[in-house]
N, C-alpha and C. Protein backbone atom coordinates (compact mmCIF):
# COMPACT_ATOMS: atom_id res chain seq x y z
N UNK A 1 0.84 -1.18 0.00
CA UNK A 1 0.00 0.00 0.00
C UNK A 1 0.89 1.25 0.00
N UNK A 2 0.66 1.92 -1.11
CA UNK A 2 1.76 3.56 -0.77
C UNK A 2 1.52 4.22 0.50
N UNK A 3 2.42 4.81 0.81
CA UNK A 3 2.30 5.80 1.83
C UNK A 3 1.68 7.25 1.06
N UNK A 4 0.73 7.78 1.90
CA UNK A 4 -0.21 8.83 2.28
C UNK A 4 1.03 10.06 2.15
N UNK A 5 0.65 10.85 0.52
CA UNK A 5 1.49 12.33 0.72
C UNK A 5 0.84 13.41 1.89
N UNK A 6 0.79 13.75 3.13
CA UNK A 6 0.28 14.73 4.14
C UNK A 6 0.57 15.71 3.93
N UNK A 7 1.94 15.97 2.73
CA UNK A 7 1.98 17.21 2.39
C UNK A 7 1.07 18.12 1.62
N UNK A 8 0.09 16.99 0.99
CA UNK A 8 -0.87 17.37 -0.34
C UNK A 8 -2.48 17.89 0.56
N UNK A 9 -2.19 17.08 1.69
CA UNK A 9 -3.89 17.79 2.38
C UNK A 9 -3.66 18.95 2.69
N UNK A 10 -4.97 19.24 2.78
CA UNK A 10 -5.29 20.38 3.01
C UNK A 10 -5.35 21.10 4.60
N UNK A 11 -5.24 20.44 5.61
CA UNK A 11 -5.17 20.46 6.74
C UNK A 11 -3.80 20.77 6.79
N UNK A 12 -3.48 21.94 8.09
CA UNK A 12 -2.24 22.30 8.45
C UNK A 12 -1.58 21.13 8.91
N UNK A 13 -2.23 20.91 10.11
CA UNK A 13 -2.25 19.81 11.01
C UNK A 13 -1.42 18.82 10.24
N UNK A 14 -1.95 17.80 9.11
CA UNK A 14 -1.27 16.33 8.39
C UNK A 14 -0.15 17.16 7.90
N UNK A 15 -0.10 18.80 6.88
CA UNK A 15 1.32 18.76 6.94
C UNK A 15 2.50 19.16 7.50
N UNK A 16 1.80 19.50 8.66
CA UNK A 16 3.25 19.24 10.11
C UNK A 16 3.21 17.92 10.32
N UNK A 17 2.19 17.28 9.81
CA UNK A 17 3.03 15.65 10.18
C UNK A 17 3.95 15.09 9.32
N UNK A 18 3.78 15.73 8.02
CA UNK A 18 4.76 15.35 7.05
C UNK A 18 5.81 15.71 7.35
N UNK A 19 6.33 16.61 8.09
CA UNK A 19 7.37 17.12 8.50
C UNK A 19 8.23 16.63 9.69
N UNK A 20 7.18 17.00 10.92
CA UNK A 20 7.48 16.20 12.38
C UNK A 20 7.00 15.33 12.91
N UNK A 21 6.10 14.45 11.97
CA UNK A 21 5.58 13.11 12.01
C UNK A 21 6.28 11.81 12.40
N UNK A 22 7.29 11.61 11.84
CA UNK A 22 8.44 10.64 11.68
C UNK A 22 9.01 11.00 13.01
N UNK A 23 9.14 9.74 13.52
CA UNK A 23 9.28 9.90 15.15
C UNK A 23 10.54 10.06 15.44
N UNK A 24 12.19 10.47 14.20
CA UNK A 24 13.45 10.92 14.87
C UNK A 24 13.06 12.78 14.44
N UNK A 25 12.18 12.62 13.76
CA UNK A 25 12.26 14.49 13.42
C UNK A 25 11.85 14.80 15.32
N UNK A 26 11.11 14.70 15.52
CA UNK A 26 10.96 15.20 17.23
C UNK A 26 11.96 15.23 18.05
N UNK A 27 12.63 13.85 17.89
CA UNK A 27 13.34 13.84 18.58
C UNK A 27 14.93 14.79 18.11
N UNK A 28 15.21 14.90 16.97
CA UNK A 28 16.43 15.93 16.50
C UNK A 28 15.61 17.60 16.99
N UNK A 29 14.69 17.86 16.90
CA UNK A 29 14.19 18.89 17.50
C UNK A 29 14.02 19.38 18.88
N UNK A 30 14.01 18.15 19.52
CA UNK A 30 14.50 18.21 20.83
C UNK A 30 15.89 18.48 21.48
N UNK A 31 16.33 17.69 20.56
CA UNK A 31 18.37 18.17 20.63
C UNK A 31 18.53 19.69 20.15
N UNK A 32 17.95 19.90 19.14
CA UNK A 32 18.14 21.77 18.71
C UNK A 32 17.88 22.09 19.60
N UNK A 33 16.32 21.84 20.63
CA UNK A 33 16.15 22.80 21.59
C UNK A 33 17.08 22.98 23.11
N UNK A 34 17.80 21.36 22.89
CA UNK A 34 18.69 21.24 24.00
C UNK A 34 19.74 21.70 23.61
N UNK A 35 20.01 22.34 22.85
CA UNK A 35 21.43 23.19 22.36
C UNK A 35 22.51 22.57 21.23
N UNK A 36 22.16 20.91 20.73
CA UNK A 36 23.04 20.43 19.64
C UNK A 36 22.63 21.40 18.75
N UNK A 37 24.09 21.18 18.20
CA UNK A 37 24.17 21.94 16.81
C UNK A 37 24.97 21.15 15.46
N UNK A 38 25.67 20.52 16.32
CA UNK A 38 26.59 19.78 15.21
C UNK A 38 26.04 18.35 15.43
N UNK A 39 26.58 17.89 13.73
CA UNK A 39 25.93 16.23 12.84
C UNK A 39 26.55 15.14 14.04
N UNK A 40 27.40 15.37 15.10
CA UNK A 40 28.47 14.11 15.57
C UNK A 40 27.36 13.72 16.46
N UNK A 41 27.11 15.45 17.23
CA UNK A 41 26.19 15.43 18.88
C UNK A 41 24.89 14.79 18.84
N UNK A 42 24.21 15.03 17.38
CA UNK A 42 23.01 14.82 17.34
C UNK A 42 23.12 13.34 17.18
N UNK A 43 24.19 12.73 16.44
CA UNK A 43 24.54 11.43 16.07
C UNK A 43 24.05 10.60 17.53
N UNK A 44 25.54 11.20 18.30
CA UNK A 44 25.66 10.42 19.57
C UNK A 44 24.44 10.55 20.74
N UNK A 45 24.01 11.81 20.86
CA UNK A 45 23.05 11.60 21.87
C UNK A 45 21.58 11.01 21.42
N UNK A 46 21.55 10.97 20.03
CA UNK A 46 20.52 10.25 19.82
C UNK A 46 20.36 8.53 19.52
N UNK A 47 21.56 8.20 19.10
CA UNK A 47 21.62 6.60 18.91
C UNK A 47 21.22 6.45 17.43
N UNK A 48 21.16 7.58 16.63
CA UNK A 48 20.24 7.54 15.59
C UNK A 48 21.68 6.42 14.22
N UNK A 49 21.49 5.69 13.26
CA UNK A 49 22.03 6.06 12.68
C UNK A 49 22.91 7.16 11.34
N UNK A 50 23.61 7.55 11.02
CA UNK A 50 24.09 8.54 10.64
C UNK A 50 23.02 8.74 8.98
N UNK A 51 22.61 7.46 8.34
CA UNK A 51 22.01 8.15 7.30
C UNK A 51 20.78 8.29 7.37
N UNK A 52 19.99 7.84 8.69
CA UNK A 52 18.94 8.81 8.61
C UNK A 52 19.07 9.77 9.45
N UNK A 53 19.74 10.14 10.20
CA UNK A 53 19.81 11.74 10.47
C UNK A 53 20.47 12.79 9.60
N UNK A 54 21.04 12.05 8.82
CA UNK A 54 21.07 12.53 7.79
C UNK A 54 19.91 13.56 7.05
N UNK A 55 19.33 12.69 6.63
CA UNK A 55 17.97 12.60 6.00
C UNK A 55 16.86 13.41 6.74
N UNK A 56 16.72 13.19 8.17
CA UNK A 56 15.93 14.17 9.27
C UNK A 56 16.53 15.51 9.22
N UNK A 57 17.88 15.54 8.96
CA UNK A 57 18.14 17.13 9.20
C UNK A 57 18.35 17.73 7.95
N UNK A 58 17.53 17.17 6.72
CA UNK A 58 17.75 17.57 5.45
C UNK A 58 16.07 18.25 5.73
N UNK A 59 15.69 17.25 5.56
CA UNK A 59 14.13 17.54 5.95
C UNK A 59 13.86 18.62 6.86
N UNK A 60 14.33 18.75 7.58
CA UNK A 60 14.05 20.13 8.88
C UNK A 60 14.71 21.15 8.12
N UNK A 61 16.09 20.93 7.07
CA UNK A 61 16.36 22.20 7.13
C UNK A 61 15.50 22.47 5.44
N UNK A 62 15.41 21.93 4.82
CA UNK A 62 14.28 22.04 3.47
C UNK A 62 12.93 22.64 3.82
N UNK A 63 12.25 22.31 5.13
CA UNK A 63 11.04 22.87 5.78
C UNK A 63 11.39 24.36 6.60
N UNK A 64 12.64 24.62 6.63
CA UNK A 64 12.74 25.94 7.36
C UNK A 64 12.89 26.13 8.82
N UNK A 65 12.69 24.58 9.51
CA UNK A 65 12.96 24.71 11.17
C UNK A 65 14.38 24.52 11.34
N UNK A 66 15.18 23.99 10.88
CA UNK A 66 17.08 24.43 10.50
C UNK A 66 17.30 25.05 9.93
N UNK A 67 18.91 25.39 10.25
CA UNK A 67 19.57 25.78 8.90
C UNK A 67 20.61 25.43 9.20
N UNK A 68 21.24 25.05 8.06
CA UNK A 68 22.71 24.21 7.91
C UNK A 68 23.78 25.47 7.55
N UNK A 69 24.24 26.01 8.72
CA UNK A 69 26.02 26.93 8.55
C UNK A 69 26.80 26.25 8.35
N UNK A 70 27.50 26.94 8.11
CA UNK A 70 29.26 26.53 8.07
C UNK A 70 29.88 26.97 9.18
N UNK A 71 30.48 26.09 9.85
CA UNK A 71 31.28 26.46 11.58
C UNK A 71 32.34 26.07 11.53
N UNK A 72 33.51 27.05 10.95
CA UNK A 72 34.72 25.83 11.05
C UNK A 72 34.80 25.04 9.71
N UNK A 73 35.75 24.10 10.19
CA UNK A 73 35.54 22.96 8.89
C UNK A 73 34.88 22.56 8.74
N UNK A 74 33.50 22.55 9.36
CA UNK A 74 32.28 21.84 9.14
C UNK A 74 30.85 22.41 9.11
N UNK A 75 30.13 22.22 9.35
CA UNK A 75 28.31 22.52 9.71
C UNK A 75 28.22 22.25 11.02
N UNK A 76 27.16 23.28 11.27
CA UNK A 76 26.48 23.44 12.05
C UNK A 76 24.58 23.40 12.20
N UNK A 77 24.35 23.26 12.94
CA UNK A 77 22.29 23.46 12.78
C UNK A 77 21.96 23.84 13.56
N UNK A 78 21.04 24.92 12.94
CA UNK A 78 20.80 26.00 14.41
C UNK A 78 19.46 26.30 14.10
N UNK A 79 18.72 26.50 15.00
CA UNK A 79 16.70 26.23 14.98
C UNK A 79 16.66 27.78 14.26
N UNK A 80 15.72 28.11 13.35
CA UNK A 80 15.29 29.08 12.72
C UNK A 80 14.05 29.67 13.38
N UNK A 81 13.77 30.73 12.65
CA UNK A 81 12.51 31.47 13.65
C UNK A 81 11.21 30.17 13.51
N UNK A 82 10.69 29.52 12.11
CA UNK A 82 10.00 28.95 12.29
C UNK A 82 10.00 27.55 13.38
N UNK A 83 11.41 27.11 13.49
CA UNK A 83 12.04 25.99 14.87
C UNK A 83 11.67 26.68 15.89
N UNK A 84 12.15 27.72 16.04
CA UNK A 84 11.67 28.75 17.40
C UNK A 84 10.12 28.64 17.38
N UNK A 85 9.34 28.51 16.76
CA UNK A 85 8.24 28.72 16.85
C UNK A 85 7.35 27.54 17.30
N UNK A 86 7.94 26.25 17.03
CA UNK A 86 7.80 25.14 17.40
C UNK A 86 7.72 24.87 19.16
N UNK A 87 8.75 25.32 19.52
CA UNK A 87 8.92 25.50 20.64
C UNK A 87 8.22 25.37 22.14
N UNK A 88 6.84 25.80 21.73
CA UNK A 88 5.72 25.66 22.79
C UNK A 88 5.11 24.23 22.39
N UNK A 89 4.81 23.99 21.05
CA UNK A 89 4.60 22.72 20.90
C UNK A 89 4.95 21.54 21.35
N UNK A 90 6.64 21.74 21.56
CA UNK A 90 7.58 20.71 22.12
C UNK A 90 7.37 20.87 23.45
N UNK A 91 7.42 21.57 24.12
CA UNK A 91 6.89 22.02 25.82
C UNK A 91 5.65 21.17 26.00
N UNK A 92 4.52 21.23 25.36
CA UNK A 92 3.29 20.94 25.47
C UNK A 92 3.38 19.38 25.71
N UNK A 93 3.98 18.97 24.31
CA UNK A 93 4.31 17.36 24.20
C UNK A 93 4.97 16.47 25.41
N UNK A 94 5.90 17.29 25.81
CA UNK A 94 6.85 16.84 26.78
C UNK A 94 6.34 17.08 28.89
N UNK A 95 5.19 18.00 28.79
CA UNK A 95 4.57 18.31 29.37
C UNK A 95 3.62 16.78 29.79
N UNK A 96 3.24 16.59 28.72
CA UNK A 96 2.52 15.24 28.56
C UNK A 96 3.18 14.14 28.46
N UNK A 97 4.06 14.03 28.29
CA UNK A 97 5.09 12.84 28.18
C UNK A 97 5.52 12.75 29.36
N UNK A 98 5.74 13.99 30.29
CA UNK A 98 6.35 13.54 31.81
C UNK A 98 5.20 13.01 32.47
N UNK A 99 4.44 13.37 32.27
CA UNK A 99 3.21 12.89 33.43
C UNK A 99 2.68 11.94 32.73
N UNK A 100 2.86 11.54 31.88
CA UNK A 100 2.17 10.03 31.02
C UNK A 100 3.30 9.00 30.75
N UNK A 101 4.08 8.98 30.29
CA UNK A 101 4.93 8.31 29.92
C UNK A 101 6.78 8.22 30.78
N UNK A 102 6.54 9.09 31.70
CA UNK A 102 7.30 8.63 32.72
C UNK A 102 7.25 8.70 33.91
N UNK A 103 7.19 6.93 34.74
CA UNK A 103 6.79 7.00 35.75
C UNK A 103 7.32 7.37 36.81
N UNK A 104 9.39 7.58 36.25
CA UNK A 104 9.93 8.21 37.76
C UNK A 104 10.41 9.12 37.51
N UNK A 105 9.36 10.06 36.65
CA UNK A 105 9.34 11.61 36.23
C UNK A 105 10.42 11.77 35.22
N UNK A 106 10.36 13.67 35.26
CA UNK A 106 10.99 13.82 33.91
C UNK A 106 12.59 13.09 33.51
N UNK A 107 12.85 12.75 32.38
CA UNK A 107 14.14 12.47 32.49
C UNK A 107 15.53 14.08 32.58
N UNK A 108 14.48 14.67 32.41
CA UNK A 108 15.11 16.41 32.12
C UNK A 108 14.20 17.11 32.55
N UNK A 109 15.01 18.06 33.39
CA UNK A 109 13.97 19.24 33.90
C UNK A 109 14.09 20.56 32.55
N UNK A 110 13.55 21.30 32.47
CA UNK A 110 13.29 22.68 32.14
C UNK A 110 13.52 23.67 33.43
N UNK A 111 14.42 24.53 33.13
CA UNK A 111 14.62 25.84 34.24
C UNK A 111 14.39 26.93 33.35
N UNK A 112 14.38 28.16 33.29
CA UNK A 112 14.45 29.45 33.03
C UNK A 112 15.84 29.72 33.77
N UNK A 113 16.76 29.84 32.86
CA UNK A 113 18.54 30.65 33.61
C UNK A 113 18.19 31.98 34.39
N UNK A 114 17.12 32.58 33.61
CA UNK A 114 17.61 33.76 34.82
C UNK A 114 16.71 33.43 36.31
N UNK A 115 15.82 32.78 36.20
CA UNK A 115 15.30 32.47 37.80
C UNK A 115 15.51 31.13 38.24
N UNK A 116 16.07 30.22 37.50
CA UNK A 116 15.80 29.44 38.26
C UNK A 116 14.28 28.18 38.45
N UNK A 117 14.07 28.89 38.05
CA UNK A 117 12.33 28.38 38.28
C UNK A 117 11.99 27.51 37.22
N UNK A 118 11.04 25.75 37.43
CA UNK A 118 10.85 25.11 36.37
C UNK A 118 10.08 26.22 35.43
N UNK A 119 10.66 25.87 34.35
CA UNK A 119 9.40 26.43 32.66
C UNK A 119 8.20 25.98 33.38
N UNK A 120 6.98 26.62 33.36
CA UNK A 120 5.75 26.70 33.68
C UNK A 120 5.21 26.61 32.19
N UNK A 121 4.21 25.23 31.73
CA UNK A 121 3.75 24.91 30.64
C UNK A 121 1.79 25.44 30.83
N UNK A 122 1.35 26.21 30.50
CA UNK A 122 0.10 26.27 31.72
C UNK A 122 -0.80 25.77 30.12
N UNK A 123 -1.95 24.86 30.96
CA UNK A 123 -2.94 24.41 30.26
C UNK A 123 -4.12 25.42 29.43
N UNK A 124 -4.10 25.47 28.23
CA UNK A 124 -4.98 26.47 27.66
C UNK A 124 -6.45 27.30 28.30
N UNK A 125 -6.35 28.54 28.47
CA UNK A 125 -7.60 28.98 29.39
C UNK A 125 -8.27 29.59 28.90
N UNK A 126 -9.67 29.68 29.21
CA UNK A 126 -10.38 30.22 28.62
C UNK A 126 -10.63 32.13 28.81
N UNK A 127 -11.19 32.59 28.17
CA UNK A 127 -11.66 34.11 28.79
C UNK A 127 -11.68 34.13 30.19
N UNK A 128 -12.37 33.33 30.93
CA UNK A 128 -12.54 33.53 32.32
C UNK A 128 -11.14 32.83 33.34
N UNK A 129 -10.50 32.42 32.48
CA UNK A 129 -9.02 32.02 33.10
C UNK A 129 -9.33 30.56 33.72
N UNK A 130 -10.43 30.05 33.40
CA UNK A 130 -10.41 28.68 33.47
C UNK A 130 -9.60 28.15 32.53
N UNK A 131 -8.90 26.34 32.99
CA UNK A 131 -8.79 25.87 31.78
C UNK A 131 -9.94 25.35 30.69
N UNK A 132 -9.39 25.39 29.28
CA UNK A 132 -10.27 24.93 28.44
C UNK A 132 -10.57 23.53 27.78
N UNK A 133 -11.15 22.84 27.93
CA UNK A 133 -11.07 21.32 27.32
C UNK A 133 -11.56 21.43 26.13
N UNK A 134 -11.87 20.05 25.51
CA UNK A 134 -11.57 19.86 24.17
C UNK A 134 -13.29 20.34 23.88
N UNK A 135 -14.07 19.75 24.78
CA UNK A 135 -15.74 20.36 25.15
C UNK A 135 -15.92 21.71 24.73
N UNK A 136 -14.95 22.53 25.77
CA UNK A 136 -15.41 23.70 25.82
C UNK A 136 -15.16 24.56 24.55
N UNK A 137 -14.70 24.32 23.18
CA UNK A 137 -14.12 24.79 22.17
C UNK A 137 -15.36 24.96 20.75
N UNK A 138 -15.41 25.75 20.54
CA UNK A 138 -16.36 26.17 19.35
C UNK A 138 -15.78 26.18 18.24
N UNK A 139 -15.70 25.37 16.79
CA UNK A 139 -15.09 25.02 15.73
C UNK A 139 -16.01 26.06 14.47
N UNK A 140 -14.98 26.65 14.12
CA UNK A 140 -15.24 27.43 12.66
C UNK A 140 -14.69 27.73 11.82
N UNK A 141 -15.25 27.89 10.50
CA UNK A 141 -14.51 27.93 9.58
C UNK A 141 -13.44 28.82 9.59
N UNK A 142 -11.98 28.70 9.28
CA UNK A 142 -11.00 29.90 8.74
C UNK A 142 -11.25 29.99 7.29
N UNK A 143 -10.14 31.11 7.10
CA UNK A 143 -9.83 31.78 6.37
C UNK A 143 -9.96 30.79 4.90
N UNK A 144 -9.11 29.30 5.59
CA UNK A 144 -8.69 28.64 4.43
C UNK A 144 -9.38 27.79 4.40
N UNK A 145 -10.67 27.51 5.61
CA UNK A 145 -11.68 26.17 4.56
C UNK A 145 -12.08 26.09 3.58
N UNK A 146 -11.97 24.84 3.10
CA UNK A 146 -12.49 24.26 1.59
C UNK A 146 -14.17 24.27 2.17
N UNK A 147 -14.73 24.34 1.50
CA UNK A 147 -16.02 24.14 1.13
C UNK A 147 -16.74 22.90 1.98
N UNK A 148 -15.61 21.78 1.79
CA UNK A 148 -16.04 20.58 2.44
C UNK A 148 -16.01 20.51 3.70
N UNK A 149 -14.81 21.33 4.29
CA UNK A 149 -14.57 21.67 5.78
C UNK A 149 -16.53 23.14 6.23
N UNK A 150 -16.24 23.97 5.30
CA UNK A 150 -17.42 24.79 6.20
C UNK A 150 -18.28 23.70 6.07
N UNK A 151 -19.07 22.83 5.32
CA UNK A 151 -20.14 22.01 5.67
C UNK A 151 -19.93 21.07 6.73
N UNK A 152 -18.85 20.56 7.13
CA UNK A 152 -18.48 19.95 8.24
C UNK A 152 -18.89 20.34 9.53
N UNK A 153 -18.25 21.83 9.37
CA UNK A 153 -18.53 22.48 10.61
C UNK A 153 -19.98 23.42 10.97
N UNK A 154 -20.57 23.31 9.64
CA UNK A 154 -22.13 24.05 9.77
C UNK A 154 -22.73 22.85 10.43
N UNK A 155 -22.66 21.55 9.70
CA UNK A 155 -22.81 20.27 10.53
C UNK A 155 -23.32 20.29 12.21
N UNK A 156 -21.37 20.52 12.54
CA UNK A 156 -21.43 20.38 13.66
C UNK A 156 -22.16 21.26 14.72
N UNK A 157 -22.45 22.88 13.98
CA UNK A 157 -22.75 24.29 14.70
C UNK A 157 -24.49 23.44 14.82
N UNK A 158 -25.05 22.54 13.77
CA UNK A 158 -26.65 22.59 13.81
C UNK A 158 -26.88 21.62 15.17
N UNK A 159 -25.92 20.50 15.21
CA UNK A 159 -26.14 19.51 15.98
C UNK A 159 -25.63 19.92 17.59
N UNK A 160 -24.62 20.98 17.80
CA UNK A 160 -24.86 21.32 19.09
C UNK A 160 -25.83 22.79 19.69
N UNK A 161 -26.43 23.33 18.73
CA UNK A 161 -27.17 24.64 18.84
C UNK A 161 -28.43 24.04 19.04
């Protein structure tokens, strides 16, 4: 069976999965955010082999969350504004990964250097500074629905109104 292009839907969503879908792209994004920069570090602290990280950091830097310098005799990779932007995403994930997926907590903390203080990941809130669940969320069309998406969501506006 071919594999599914996610780059071709129309949903943002499937094509960030085309991108950070593939379960070493997260993880090389995690090393950018932990400060690797060079092909050896990302090599070694990830266990990855060399030709597909290869290949992962071609991909990150072709999508715009790297970019491949020259440092020296060699390269370097350093997160771009759109990598930077990623950033809360990876917080979010890892947010959830400590409290789900590890049971004798984080394997890495998060600090802020100038205080000291864990990164505070806070759960999405609403106007009234409650948090918001997946319930409490009202779905509408943007800018960029297809046609098939607003009937989706007129759908959904008749069946909870």
């Amino acid at each position: 069976m071919p594999r599914t292009d996610f780059s071709l839907m129309g949903c943002p969503i499937a094509r960030s999965m085309e991108v950070l879908g593939e379960r070493w792209a997260i993880l090389v994004m995690r090393e950018a955010f932990y400060g690797t920069t060079r092909f050896d570090d990302f090599a070694r602290h990830l266990g990855i082999a060399t030709n597909i990280l290869s290949a992962r950091l071609a991909k990150l830097v072709e999508h715009g969350l790297l970019e491949r310098v020259p440092e020296g005799a060699r390269h370097a990779y350093r997160l771009t504004e759109k990598g930077r932007d990623f950033f809360p995403a990876f917080l979010a994930l890892k947010r959830w990964s400590d409290r789900w997926m590890a049971p004798d907590g984080p394997v890495v903390r998060l600090v802020d250097r100038a205080t000291g203080e864990e990164v505070a990941i806070p759960p999405p809130l609403g106007a009234d500074g409650a948090p918001l669940t997946p319930e409490a969320v009202r779905l509408l069309p943007g800018p960029g629905a297809g046609e098939a998406m607003r009937r989706r969501l007129a759908l959904v506006e008749r069946a909870d109104g």
